[in-house]
Protein backbone atom coordinates (compact mmCIF):
# COMPACT_ATOMS: atom_id res chain seq x y z
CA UNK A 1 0.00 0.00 0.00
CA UNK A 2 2.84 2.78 0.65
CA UNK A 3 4.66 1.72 -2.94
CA UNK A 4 1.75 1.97 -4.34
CA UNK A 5 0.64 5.54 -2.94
CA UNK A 6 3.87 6.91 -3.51
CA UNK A 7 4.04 5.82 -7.08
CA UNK A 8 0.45 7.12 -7.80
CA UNK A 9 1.51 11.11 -6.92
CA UNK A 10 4.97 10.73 -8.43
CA UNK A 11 5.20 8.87 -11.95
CA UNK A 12 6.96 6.35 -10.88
CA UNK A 13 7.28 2.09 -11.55
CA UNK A 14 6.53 0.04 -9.19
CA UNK A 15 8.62 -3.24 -9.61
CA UNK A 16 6.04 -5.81 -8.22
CA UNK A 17 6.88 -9.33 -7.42
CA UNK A 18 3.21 -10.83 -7.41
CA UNK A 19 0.53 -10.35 -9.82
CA UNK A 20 -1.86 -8.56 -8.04
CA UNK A 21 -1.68 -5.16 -6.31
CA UNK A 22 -1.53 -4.59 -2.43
CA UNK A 23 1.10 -6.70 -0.58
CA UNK A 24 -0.63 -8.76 2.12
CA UNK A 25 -3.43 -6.12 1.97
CA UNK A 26 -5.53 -8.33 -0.47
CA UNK A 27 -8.40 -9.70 -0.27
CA UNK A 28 -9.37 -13.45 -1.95
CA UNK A 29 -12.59 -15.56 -2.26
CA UNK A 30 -12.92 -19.02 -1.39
CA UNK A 31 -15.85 -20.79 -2.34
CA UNK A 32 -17.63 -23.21 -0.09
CA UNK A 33 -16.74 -27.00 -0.29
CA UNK A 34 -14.27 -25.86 -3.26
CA UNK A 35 -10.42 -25.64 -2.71
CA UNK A 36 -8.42 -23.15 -4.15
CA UNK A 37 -8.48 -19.22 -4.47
CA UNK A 38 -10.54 -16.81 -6.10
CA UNK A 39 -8.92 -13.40 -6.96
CA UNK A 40 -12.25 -11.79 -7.52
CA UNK A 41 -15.87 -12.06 -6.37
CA UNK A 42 -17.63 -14.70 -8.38
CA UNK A 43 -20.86 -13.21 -10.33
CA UNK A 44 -23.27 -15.20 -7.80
CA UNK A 45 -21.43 -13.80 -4.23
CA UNK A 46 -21.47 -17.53 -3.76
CA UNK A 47 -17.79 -17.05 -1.98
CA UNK A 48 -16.32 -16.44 1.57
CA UNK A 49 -14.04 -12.88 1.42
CA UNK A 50 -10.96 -13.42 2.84
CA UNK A 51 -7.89 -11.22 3.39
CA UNK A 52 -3.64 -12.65 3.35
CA UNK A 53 -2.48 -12.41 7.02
CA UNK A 54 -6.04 -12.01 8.32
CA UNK A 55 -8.52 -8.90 8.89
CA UNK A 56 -6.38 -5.43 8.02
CA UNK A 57 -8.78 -2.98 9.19
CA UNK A 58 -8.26 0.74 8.66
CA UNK A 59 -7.32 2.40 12.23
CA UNK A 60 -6.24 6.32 12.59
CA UNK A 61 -4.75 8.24 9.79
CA UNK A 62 -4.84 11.59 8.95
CA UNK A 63 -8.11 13.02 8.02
CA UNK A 64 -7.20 13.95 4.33
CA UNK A 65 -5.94 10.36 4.46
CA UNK A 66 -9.37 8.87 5.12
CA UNK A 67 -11.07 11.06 3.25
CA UNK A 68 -8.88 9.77 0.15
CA UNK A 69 -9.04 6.33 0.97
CA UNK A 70 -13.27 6.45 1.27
CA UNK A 71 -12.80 8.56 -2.13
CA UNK A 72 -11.15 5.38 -3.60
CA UNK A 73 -13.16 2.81 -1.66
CA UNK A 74 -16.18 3.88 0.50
CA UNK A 75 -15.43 3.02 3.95
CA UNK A 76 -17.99 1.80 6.58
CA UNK A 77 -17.12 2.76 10.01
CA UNK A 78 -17.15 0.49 12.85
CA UNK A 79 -17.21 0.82 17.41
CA UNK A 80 -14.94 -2.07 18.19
CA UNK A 81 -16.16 -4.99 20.17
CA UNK A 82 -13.02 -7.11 21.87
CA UNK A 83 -12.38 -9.53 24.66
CA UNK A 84 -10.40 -11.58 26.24
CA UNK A 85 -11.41 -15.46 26.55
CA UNK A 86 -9.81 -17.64 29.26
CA UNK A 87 -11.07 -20.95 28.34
CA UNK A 88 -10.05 -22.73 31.71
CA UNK A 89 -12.89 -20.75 32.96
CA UNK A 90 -14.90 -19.97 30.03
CA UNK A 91 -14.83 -16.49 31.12
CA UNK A 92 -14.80 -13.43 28.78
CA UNK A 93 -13.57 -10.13 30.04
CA UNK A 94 -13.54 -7.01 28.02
CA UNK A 95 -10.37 -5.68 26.38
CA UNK A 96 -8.43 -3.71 27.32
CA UNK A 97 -8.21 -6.14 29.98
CA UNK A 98 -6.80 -3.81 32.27
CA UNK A 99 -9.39 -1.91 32.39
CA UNK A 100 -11.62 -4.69 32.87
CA UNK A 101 -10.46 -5.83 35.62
CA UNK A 102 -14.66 -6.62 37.20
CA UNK A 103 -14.68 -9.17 34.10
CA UNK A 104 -12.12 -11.02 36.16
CA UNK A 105 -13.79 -11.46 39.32
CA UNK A 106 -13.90 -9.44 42.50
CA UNK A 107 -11.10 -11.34 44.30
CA UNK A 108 -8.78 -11.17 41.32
CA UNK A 109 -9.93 -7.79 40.18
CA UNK A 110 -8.93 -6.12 43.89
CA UNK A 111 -5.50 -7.88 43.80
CA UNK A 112 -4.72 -6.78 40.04
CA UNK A 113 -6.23 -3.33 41.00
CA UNK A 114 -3.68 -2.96 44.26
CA UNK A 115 -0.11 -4.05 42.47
CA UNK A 116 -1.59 -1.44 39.13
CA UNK A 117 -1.90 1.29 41.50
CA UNK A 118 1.34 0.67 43.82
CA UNK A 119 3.32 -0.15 40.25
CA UNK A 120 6.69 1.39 40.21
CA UNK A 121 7.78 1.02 35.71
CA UNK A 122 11.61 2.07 36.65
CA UNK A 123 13.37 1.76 33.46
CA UNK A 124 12.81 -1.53 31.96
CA UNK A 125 14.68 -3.44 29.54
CA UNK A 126 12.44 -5.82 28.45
CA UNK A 127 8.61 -6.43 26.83
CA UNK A 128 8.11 -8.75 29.81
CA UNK A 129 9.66 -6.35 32.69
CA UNK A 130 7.54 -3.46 31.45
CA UNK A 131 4.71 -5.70 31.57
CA UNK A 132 5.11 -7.00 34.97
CA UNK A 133 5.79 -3.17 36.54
CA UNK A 134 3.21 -1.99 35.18
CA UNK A 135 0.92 -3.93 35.77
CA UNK A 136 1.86 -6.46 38.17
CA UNK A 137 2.33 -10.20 38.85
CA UNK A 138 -1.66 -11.44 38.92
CA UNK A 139 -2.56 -9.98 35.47
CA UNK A 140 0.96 -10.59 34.08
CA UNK A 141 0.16 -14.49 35.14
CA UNK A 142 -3.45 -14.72 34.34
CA UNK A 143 -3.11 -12.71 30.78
CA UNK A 144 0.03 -10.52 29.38
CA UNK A 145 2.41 -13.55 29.64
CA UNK A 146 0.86 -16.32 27.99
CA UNK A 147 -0.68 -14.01 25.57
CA UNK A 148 2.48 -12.10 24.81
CA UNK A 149 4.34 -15.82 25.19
CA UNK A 150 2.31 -16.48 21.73
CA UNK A 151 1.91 -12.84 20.19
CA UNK A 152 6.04 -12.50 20.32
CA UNK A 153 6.39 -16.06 19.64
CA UNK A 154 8.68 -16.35 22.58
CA UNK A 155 10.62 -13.52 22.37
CA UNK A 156 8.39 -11.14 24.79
CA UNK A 157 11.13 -11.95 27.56
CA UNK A 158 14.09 -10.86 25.86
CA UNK A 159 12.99 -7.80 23.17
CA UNK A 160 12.33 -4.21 23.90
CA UNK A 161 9.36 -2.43 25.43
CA UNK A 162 7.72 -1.05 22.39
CA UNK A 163 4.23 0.00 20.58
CA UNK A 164 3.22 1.12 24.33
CA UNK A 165 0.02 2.76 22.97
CA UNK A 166 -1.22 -0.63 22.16
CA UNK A 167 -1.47 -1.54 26.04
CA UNK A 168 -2.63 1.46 27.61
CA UNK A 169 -1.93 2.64 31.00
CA UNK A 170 -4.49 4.69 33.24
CA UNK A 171 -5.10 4.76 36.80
CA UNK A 172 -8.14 6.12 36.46
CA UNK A 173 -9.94 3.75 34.07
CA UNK A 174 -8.26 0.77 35.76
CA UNK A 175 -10.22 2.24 38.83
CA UNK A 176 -13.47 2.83 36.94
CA UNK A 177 -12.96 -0.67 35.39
CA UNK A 178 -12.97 -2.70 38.75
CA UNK A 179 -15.98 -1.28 39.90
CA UNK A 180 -17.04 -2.27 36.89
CA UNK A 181 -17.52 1.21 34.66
CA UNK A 182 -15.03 0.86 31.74
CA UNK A 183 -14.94 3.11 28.97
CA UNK A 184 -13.07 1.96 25.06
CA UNK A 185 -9.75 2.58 25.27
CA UNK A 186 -6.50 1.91 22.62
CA UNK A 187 -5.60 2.48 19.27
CA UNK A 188 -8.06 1.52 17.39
CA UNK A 189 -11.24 2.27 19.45
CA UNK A 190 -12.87 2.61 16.04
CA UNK A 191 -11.81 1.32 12.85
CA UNK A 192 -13.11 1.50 8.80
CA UNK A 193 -13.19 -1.09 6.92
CA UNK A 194 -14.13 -0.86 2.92
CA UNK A 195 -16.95 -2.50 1.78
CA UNK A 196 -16.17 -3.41 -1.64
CA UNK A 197 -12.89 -4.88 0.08
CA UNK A 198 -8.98 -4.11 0.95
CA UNK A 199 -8.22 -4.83 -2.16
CA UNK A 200 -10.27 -2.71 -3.97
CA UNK A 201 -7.81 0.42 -2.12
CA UNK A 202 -5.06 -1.63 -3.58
CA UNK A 203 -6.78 -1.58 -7.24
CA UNK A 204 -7.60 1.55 -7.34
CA UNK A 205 -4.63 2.88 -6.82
CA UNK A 206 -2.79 0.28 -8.52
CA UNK A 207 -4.77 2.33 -11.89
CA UNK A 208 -3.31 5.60 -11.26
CA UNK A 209 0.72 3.88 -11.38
CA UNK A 210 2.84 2.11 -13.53
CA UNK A 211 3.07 -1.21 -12.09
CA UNK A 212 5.39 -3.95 -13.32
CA UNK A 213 3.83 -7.24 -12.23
CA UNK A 214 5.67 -10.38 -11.67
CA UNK A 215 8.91 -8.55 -11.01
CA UNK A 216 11.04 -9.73 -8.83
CA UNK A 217 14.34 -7.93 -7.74
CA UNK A 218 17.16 -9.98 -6.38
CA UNK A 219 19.64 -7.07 -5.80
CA UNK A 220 20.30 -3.50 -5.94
CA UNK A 221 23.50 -2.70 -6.65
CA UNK A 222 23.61 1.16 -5.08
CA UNK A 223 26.98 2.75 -6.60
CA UNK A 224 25.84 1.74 -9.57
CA UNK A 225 22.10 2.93 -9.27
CA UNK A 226 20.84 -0.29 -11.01
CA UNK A 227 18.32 -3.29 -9.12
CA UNK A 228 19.03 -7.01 -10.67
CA UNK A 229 15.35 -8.86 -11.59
CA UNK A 230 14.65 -12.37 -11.25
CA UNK A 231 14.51 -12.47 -14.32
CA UNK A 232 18.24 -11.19 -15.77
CA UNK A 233 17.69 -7.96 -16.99
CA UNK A 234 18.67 -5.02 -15.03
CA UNK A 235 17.32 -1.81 -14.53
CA UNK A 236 18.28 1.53 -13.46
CA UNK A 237 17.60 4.28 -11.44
CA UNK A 238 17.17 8.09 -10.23
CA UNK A 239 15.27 7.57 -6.97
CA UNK A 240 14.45 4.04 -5.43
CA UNK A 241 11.79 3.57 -2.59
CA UNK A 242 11.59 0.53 -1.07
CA UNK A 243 8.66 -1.10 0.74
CA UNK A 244 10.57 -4.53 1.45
CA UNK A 245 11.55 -5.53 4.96
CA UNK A 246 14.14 -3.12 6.59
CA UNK A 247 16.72 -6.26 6.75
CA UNK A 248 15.94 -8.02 3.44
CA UNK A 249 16.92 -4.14 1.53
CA UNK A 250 20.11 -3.99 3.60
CA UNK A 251 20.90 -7.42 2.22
CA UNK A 252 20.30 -7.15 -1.11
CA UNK A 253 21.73 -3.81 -1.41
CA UNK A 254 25.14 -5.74 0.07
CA UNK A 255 25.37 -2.95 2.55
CA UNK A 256 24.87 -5.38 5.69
CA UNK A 257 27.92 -4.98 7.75
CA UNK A 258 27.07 -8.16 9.68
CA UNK A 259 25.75 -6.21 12.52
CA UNK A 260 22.84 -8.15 14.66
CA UNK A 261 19.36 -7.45 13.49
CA UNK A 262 16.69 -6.51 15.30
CA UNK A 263 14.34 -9.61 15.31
CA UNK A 264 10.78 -10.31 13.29
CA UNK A 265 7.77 -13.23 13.65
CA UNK A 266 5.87 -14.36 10.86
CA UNK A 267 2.62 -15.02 11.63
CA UNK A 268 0.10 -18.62 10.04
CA UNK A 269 -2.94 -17.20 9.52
CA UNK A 270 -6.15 -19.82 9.11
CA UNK A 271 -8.92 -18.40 7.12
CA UNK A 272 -12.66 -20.19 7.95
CA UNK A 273 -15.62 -20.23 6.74
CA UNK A 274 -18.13 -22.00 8.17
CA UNK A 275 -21.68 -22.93 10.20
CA UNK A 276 -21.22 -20.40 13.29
CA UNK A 277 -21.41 -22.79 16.62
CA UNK A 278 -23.54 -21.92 19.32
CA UNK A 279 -20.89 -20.75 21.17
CA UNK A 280 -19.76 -18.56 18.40
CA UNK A 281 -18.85 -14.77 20.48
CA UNK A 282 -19.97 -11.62 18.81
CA UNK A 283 -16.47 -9.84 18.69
CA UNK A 284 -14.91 -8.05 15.85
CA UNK A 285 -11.73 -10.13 17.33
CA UNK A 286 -10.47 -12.13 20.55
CA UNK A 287 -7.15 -12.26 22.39
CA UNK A 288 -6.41 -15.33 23.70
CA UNK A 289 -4.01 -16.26 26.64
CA UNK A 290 -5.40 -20.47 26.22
CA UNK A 291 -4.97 -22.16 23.31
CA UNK A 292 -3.67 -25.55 22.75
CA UNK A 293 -2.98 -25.05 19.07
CA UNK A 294 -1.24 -22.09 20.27
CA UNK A 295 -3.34 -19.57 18.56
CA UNK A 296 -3.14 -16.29 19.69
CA UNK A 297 -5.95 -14.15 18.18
CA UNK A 298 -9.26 -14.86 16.38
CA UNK A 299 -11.01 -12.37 14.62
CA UNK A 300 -14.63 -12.94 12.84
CA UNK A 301 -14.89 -11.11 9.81
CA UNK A 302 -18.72 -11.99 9.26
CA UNK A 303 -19.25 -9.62 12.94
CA UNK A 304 -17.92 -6.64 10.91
CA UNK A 305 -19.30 -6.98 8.18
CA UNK A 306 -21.86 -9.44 6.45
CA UNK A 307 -20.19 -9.19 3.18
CA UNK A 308 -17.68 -11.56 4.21
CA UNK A 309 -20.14 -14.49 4.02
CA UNK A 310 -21.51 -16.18 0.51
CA UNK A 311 -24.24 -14.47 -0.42
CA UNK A 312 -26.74 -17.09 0.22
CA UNK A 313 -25.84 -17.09 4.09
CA UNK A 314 -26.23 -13.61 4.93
CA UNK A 315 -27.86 -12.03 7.31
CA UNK A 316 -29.34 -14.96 8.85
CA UNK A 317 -26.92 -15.43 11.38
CA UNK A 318 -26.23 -18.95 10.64
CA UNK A 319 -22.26 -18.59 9.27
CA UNK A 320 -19.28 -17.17 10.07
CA UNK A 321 -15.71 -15.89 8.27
CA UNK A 322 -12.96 -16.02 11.09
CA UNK A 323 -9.15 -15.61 10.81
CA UNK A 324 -6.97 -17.56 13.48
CA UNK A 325 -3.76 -16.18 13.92
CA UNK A 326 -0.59 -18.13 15.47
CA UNK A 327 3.05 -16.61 15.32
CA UNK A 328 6.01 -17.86 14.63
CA UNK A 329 9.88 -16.74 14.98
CA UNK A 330 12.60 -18.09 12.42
CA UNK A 331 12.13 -19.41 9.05
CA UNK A 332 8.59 -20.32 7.67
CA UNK A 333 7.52 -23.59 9.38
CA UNK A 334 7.32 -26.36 6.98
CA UNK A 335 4.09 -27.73 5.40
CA UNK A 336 4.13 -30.81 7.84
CA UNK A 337 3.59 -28.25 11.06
CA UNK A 338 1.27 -26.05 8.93
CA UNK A 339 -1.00 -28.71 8.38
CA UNK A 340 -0.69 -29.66 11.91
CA UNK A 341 -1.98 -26.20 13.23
CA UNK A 342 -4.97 -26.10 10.50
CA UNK A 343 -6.64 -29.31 12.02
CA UNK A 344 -5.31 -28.39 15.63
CA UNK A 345 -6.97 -25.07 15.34
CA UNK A 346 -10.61 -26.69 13.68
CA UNK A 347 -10.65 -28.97 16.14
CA UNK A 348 -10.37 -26.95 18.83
CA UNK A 349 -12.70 -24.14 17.50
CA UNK A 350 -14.88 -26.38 17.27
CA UNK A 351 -14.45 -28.03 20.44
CA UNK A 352 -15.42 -25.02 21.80
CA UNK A 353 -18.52 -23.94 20.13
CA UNK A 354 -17.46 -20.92 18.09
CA UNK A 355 -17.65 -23.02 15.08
CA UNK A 356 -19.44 -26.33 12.99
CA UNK A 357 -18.99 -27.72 9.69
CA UNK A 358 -16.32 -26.22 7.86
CA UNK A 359 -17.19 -24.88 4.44
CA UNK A 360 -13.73 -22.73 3.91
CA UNK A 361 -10.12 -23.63 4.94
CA UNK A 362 -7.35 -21.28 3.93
CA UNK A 363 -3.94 -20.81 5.42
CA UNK A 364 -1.94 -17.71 4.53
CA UNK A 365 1.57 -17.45 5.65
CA UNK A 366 3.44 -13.71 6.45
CA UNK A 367 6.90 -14.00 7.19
CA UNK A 368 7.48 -10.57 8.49
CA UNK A 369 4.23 -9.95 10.12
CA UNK A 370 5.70 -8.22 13.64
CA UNK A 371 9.11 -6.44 14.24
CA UNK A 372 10.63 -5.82 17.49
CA UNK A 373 13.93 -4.47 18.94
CA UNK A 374 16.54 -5.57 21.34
CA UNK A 375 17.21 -3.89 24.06
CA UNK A 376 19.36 -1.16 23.29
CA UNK A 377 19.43 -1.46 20.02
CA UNK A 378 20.29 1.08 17.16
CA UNK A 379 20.70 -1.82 14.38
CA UNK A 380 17.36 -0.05 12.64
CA UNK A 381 18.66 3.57 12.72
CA UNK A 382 22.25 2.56 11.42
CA UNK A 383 20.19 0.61 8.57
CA UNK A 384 17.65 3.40 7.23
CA UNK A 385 20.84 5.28 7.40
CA UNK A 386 23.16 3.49 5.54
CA UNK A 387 20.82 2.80 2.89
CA UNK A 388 19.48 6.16 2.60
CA UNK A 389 23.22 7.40 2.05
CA UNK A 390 23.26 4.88 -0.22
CA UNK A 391 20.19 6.90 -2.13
CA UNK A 392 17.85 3.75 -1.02
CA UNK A 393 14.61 5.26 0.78
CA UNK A 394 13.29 2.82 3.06
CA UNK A 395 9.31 3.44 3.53
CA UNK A 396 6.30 1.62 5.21
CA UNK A 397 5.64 -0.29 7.89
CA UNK A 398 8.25 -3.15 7.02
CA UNK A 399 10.61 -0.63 5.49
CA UNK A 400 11.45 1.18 8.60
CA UNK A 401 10.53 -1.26 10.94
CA UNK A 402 7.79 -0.29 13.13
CA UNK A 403 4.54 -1.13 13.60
CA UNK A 404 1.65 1.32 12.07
CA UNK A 405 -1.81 0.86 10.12
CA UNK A 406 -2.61 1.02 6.79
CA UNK A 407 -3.79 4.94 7.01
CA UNK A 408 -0.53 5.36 8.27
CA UNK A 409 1.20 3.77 5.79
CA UNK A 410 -0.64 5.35 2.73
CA UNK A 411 0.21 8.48 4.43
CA UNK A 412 3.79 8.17 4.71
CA UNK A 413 4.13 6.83 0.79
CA UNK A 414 1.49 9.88 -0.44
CA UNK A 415 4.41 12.05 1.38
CA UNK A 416 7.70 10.62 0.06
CA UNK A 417 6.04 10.80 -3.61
CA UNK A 418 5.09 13.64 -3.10
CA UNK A 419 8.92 14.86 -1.95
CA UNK A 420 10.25 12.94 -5.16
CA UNK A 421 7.79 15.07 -7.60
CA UNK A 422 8.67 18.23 -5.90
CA UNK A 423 12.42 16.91 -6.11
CA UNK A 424 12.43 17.14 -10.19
């Protein structure tokens, strides 16, 4: 999404490995009992809408951001409904869960509430230490370390305190929570969402560039001002923007001084359609601290919006479209473990309730879905710098390494266009 707003204000080519617009922000169609993907809609609706790396939904931005976005693709507006499920006691508590604490109980909710208010954050080094200042050892144990256990794939205990915003911290709600008066709270409070689709953003602003599809580039040679293509030709350039992971640019621009990198997770992402259990919650998406697939998050497209669902079951209430998300640190597992966490995860969705009969089973795989930091760590300011001395612009959220929505994102590639059409 940030190549392709960039290009679309500045006239430029956008060198694009797969053959559709938009990155992981695409959306697919999966009929029911029918394997295999659909890149479009059928005629009939008679498909579940599905997204690569699960539901991106369109938090924050810039107003003039929005309004461009909704000018491209109208965008329905949504109040976001989230808990927190602790299947041991097959108790739901409202997210943030910190200022829920009256979902856990009163006994647990006037211990949490007592080591919150006497916290003392000091300077942490570490996700986990921040976590367990700030918020002390009963929630830490009931919630933020088995969920951030799976989230971080493990590495919660040893990578930096970051993306704070996304776990926020105030006295006063956590008071008004435990007597039970919580108000929304976090990043993304409310979200859009378009209806005709992600991937009709993507499209539409795929139209207004010059997109090169199917083109791969294996290296970019910077002194020379040239990027090698998958396929053997070579090409050259004035200005070159790239959206690609922070590390994978400083590799294949050979300027990688073999200094540690900060770390990533990929994320497996199951995509379901199917008969909605009885069970089934009626969350836009659910953090989960139990799992014995070792899911970490399940979202239900469907409970934003019924256009997710085959046309036939809409509105009836009888079907849903979830996504059910497990990370994963290192290289992409292999098919053998992939297949092992589809069935794990149907089974125990539907050991649960939340779901019946499947009708729709997709797996997408992201291999930088997440990136973190060690402690201490100036590995990402030393990259963006070498490369953009180099005269490679790193942009996005993968780019330069930090976490940010797709508003964001569309934002920050409409501005460095914009800089390289002014530059001329």
């Amino acid at each position: 999404m940030t190549g392709l707003a960039a290009a679309s204000v500045c006239d430029a080519v956008v060198l694009e490995r797969e053959s559709r617009p938009g990155g992981i922000c695409t959306s697919y169609y999966v009929r029911p009992e029918t394997p295999g993907r659909l890149p479009d809609a059928p005629a009939d609706g008679e498909a579940y809408r599905f997204e690569i790396g699960g539901g991106h939904w369109i938090f924050g931005g810039a107003p003039h951001v929005l309004a461009m976005i909704d000018a491209l693709a109208p965008l329905e507006r949504h109040a976001r409904r989230s808990s927190v499920y602790f299947r041991s006691q097959d108790r739901y508590a409202g997210f943030p869960i910190q200022h829920n604490l009256r979902d856990l109980g009163e006994a647990t909710a006037a211990k949490a509430l007592a080591e919150i208010v006497s916290a003392q954050p000091g300077n942490p080094r570490t996700m986990a230490e921040w976590l367990e200042r700030s918020f002390g050892p009963t929630l830490c144990s009931a919630f933020f370390a088995p969920f951030q256990a799976a989230y971080t794939a493990g590495l919660w205990t040893r990578i930096a305190p970051q993306d704070g915003y996304k776990t926020p911290v105030s006295i006063a709600e956590v008071e008004r929570g435990a007597r039970g008066l919580s108000t929304p709270a976090g990043y993304n409070v409310t979200f859009a969402y378009p209806r005709g689709g992600l991937d009709a953003v993507a499209r539409s602003l795929a139209a207004r560039c010059d997109v090169r599809y199917g083109t791969e580039v294996l290296a970019i040679d910077a002194s020379a001002r040239t990027v090698a293509l998958a396929d053997g030709t070579t090409w050259s350039y004035d200005r070159l923007l790239s959206t690609l992971p922070l590390d994978r640019t400083l590799a294949m621009s050979k300027l990688d001084r073999g200094e540690h990198p900060d770390p990533s997770t990929g994320v497996m992402v199951l995509n379901l359609g199917a008969r909605r259990g009885p069970a089934c919650p009626n969350d836009h998406w659910i953090y989960l601290p139990e799992s014995e697939a070792g899911m970490h998050r399940v979202g239900c497209y469907d409970n934003v919006a019924d256009h997710f669902l085959p046309s036939s079951r809409r509105g009836m209430g009888t079907h849903v479209a979830l996504y059910v998300e497990r990370a994963f640190a290192g290289p992409r597992p292999p098919m053998s473990e992939q297949r092992r966490y589809v069935a794990a995860a149907i089974e125990e969705l539907s050991r649960w309730g939340w779901i019946a009969n499947v009708e729709a089973s997709d797996l997408t795989v992201v291999d930088c879905a997440y990136t973190w930091s060690w402690p201490g760590s100036r590995w990402r300011e030393r990259a963006i710098d070498a490369l953009e001395k180099a005269g490679v612009q790193p942009i996005g959220r993968y780019g330069r390494w930090r976490f940010q929505g797709i508003a964001e994102s569309i934002g920050e590639g409409l501005a460095a266009g914009t800089a390289v059409r002014e530059s001329r």
